[in-house]
C-alpha atoms as a PDB file:
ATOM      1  CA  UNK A   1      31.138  20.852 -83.719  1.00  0.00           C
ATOM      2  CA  UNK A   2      31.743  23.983 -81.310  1.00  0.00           C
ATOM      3  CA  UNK A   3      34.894  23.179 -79.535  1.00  0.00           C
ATOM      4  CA  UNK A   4      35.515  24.967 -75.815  1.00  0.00           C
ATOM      5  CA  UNK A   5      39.238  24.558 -75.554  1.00  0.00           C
ATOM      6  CA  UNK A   6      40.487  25.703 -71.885  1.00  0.00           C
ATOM      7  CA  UNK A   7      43.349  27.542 -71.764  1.00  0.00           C
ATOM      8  CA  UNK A   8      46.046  25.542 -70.800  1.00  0.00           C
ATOM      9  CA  UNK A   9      45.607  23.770 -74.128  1.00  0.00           C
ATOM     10  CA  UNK A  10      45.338  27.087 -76.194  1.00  0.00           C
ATOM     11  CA  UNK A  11      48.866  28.129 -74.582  1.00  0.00           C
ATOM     12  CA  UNK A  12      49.978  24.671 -75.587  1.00  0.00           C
ATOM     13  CA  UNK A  13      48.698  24.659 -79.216  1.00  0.00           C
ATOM     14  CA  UNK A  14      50.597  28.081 -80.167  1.00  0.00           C
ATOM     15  CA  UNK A  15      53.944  26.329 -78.897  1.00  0.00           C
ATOM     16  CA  UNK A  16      55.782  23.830 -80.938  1.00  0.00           C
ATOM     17  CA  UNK A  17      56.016  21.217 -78.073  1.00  0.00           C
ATOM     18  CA  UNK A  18      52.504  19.664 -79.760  1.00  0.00           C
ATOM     19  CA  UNK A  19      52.785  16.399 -78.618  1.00  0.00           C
ATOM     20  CA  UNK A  20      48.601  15.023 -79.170  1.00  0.00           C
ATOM     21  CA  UNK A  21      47.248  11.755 -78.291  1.00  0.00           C
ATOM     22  CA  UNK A  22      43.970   9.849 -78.554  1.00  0.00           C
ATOM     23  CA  UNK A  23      41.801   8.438 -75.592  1.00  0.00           C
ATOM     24  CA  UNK A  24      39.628   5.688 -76.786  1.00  0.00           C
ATOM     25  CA  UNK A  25      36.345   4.430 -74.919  1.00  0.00           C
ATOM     26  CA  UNK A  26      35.113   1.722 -76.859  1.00  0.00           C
ATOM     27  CA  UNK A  27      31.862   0.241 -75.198  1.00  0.00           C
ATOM     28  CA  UNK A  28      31.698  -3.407 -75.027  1.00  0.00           C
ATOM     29  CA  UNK A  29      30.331  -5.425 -72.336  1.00  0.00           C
ATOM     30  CA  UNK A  30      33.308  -4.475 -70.194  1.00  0.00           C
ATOM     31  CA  UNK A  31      34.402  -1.103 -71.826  1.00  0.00           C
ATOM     32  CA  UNK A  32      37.721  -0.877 -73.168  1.00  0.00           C
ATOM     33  CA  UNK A  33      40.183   2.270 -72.420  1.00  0.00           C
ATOM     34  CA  UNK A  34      42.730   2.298 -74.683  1.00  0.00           C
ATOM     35  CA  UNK A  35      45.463   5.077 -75.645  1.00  0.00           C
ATOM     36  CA  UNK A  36      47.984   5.462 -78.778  1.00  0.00           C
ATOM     37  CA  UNK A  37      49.970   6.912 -76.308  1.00  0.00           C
ATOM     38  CA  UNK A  38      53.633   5.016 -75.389  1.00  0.00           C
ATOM     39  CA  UNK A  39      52.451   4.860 -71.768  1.00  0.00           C
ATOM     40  CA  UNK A  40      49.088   4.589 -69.931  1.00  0.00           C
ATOM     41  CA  UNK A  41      47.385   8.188 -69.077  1.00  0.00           C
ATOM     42  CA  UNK A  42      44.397   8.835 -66.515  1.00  0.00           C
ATOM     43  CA  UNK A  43      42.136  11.835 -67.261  1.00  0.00           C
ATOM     44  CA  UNK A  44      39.453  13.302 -66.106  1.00  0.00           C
ATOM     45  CA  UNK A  45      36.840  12.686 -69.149  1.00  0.00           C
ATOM     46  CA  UNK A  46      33.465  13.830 -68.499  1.00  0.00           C
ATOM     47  CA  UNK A  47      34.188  14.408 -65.053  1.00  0.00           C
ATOM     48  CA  UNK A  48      35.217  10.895 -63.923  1.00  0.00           C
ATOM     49  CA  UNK A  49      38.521   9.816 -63.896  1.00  0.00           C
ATOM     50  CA  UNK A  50      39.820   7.252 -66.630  1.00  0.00           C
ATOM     51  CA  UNK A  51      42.985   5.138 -66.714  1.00  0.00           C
ATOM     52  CA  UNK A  52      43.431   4.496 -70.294  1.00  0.00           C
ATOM     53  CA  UNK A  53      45.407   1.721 -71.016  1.00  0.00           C
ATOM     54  CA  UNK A  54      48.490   2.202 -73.324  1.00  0.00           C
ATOM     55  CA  UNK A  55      47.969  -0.449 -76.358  1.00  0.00           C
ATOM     56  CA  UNK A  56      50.086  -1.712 -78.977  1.00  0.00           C
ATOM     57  CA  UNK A  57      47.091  -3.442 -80.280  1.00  0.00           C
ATOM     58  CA  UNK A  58      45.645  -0.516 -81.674  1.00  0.00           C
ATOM     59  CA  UNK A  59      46.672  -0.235 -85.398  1.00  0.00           C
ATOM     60  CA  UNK A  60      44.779   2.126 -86.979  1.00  0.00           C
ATOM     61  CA  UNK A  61      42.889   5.456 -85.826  1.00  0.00           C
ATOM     62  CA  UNK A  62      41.996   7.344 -88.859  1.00  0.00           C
ATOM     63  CA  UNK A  63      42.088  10.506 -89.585  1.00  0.00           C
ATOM     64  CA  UNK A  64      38.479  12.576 -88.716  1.00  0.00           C
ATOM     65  CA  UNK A  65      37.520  15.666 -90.793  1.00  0.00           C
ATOM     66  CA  UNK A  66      34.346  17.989 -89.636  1.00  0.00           C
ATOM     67  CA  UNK A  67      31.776  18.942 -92.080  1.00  0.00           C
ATOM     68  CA  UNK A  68      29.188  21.749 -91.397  1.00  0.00           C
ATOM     69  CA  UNK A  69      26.662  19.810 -93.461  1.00  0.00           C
ATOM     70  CA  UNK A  70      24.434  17.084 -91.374  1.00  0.00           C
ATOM     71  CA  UNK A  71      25.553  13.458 -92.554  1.00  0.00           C
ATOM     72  CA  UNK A  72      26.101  10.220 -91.797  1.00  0.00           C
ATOM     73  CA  UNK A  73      30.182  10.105 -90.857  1.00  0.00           C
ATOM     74  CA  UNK A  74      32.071   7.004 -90.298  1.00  0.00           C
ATOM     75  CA  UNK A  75      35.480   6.354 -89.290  1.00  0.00           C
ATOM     76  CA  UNK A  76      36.783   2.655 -88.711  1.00  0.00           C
ATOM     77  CA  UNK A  77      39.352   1.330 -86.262  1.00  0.00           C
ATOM     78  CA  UNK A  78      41.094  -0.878 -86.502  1.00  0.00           C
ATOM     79  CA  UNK A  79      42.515  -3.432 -83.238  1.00  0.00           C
ATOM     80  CA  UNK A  80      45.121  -6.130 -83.677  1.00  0.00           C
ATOM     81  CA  UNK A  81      43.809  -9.953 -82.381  1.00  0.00           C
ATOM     82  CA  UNK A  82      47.416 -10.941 -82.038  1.00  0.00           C
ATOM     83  CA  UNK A  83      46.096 -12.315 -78.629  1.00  0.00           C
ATOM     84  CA  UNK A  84      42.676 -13.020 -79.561  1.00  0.00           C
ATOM     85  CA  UNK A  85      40.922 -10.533 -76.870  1.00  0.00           C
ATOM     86  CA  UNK A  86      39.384  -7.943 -78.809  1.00  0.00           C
ATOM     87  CA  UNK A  87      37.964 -11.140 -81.323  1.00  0.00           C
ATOM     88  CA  UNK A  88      36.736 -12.811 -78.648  1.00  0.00           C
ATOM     89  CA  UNK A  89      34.793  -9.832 -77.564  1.00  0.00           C
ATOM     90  CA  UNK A  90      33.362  -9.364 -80.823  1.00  0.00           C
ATOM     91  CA  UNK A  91      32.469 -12.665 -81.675  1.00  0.00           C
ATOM     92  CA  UNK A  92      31.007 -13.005 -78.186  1.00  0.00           C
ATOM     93  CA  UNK A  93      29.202 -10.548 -77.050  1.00  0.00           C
ATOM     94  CA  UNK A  94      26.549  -8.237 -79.972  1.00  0.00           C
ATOM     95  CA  UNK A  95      29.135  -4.949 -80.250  1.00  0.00           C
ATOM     96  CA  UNK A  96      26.680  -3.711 -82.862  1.00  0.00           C
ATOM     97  CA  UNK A  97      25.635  -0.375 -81.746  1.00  0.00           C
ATOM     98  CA  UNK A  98      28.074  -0.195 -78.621  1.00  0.00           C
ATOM     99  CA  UNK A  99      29.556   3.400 -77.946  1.00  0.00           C
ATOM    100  CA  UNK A 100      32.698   4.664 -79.157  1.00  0.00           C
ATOM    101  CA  UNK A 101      34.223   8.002 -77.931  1.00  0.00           C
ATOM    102  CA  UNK A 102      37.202   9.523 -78.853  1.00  0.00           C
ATOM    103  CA  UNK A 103      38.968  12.183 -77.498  1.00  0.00           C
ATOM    104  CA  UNK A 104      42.281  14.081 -78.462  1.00  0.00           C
ATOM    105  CA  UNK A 105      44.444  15.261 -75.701  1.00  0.00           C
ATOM    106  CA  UNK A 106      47.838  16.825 -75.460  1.00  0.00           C
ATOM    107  CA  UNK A 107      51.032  15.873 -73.432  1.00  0.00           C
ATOM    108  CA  UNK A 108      53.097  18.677 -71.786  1.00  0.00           C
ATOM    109  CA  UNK A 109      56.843  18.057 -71.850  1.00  0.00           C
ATOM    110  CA  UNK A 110      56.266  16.220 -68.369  1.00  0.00           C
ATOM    111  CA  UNK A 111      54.110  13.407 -70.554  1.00  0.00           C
ATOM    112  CA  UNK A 112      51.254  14.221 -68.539  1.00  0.00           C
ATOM    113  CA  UNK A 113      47.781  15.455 -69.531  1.00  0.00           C
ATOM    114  CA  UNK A 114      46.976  18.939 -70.676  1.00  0.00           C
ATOM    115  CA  UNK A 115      43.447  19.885 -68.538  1.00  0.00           C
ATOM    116  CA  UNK A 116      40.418  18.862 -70.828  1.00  0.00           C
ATOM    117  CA  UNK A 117      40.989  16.823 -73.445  1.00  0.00           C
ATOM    118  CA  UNK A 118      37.970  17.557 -75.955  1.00  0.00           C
ATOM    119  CA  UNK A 119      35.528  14.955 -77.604  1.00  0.00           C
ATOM    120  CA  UNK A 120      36.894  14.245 -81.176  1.00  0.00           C
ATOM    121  CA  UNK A 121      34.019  11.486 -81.942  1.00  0.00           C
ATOM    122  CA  UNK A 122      30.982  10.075 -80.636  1.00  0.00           C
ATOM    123  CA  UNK A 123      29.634   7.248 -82.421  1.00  0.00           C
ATOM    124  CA  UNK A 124      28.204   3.550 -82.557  1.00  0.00           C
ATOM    125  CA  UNK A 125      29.763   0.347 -84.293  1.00  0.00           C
ATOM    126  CA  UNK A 126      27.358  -0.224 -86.999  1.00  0.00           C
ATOM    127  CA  UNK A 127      29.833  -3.232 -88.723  1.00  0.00           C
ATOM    128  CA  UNK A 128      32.370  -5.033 -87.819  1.00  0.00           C
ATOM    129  CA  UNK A 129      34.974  -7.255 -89.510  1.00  0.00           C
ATOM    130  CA  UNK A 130      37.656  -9.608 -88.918  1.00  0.00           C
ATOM    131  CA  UNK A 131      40.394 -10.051 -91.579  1.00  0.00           C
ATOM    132  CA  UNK A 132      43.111 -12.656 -90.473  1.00  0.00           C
ATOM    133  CA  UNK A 133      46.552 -13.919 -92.717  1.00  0.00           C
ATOM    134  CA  UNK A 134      48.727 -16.806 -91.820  1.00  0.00           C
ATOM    135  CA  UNK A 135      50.748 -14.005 -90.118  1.00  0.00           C
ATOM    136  CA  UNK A 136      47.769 -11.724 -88.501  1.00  0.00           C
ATOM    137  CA  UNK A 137      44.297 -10.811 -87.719  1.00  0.00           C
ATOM    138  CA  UNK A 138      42.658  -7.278 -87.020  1.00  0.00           C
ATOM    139  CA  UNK A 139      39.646  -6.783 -86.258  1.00  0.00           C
ATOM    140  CA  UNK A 140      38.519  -3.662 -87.978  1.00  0.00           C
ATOM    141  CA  UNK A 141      35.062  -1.476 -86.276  1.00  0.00           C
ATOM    142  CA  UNK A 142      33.367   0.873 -88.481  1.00  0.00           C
ATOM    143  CA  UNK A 143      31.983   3.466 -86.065  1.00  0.00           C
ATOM    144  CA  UNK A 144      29.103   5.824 -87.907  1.00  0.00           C
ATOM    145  CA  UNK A 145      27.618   9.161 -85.922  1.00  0.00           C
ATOM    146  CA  UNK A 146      24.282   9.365 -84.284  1.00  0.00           C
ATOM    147  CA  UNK A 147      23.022  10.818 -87.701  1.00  0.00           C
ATOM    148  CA  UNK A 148      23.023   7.202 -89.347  1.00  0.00           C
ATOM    149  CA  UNK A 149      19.402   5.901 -87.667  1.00  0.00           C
ATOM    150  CA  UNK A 150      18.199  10.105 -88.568  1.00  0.00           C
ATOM    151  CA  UNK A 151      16.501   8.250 -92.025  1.00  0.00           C
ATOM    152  CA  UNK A 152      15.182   5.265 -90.766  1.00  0.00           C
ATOM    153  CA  UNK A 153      11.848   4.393 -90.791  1.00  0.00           C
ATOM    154  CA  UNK A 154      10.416   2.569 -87.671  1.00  0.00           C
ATOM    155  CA  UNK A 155       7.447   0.442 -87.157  1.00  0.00           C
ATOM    156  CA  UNK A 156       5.530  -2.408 -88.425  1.00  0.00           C
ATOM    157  CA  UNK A 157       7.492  -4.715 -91.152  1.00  0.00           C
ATOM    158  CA  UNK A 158       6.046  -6.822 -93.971  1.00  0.00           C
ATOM    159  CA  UNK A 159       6.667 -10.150 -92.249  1.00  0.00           C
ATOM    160  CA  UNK A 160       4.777 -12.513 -90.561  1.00  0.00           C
ATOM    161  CA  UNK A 161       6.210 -11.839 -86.763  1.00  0.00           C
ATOM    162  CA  UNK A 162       5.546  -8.295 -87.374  1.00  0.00           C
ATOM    163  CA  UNK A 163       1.870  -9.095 -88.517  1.00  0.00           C
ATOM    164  CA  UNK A 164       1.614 -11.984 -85.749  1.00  0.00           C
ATOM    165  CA  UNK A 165       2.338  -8.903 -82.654  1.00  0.00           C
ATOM    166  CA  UNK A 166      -0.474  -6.768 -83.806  1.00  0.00           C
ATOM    167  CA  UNK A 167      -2.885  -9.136 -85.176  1.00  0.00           C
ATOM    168  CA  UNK A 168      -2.298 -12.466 -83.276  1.00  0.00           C
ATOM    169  CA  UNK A 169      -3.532 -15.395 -85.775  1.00  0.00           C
ATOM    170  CA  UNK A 170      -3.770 -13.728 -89.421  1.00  0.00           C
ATOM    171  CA  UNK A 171      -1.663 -15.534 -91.704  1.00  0.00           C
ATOM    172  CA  UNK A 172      -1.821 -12.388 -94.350  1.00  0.00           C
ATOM    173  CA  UNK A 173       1.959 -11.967 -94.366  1.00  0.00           C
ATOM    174  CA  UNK A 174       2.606 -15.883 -93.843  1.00  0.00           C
ATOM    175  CA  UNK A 175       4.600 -15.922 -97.081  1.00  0.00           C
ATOM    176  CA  UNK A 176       5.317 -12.249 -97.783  1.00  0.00           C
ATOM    177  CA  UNK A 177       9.093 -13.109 -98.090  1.00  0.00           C
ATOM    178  CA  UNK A 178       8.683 -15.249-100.745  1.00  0.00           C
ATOM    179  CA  UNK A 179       6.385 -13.091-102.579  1.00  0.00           C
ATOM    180  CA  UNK A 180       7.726  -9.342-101.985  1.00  0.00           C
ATOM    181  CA  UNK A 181       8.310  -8.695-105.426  1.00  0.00           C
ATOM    182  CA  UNK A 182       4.758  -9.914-107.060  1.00  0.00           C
ATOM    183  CA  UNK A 183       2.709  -7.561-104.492  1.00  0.00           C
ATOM    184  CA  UNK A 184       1.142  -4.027-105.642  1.00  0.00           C
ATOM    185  CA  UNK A 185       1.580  -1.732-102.484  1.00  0.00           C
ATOM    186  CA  UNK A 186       0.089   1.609-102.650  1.00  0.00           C
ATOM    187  CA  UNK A 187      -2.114   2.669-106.216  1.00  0.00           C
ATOM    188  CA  UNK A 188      -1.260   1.283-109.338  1.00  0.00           C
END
C-alpha cells in the first residue's frame, strides 16, 4: 500500500525521538476507540476528530508485514475480558464482519500527535474466540483484509431454503443435506 506521509512525520522518522503508537477503531455496535498509548490521544482520522481511549485491556497488536502480492492477510487482536465488556459485546451483539482500522501514529516529545497518522490496516473480524483460565480471559479477533470474500462464490445454495426462494413449493432439495455426497453434479 502507497503510503503519503506529511512532513511533519518524515522530519520525525529521521530523528531518534521515534516514539509510535497505534489507534484502534474496532466497529461494534457502539465502536470502540482504543490506543496502546499510556494516555488517551484525539486525532483527526479521516477528517473527524477521535478521542481514543487509552486501554490496558488491549494485550496483543501484532505485528503487520505488506506484501506486493494480492492475498488474503489476517492479523488477530487480542482484548483482555478482565471486566467482561469486550465479551459481552461479542457474545451479544454478531461482530462477524464489523470494521477494524488501524492506524500508526507518532508522539512528539510533547506526547501529542504528529499531523496524519496513516492507515496501517483495514479489515473485518471474520472469527472470533474467547479463551478464559481460572486466572483470565481474552478475547482474541482475527481481522482478515477485504481480499478474503475476492474467491467466493455467491448465489443460489444446494438447500432447501435456497430452492424454496426461487421456486416456492418444489421439494427437489428437501433432503439434499443428507444426501450431498450420493448426487452426480455436472457430467459423469
Amino acid at each position: 500500500m502507497t503510503r503519503s506521509l506529511t512532513s511533519g512525520v518524515k522530519t520525525h522518522l529521521a530523528t531518534n525521538e521515534i516514539k509510535p503508537v497505534h489507534l484502534i477503531t474496532i466497529g461494534f455496535g457502539t465502536p470502540q476507540n482504543i490506543t496502546d498509548c499510556v494516555h488517551d490521544l484525539t486525532s483527526s482520522v479521516s477528517g473527524s476528530s477521535v478521542t481514543y481511549s487509552s486501554s490496558s485491556f488491549l494485550v496483543n497488536i501484532p505485528s503487520y508485514a505488506e506484501e506486493t502480492d494480492i492475498n488474503k492477510s489476517s492479523l488477530t487482536i487480542a482484548l483482555s475480558g478482565a471486566d467482561q465488556t469486550y465479551i459481552s459485546l461479542a457474545l451479544a451483539e454478531n461482530i462477524v464482519n464489523d470494521a477494524v482500522t488501524i492506524y500508526r501514529a507518532f508522539l512528539d516529545s510533547n506526547n501529542a500527535i504528529i499531523a496524519d497518522p496513516f492507515l496501517l490496516y483495514k479489515g473485518n473480524i471474520e472469527t472470533y474466540s474467547i479463551q478464559e483460565t481460572e486466572t483470565d480471559s481474552v478475547l482474541n479477533l482475527n481481522v482478515v483484509s477485504h481480499w478474503a470474500d475476492f474467491e467466493k462464490k455467491s448465489g443460489r445454495k444446494t438447500n432447501s431454503t435456497s430452492q424454496q426462494r426461487f421456486f416456492s413449493g418444489d421439494l427437489g432439495m428437501a433432503f439434499s443435506s443428507e444426501n450431498v455426497l450420493d448426487i452426480k453434479w455436472g457430467r459423469s
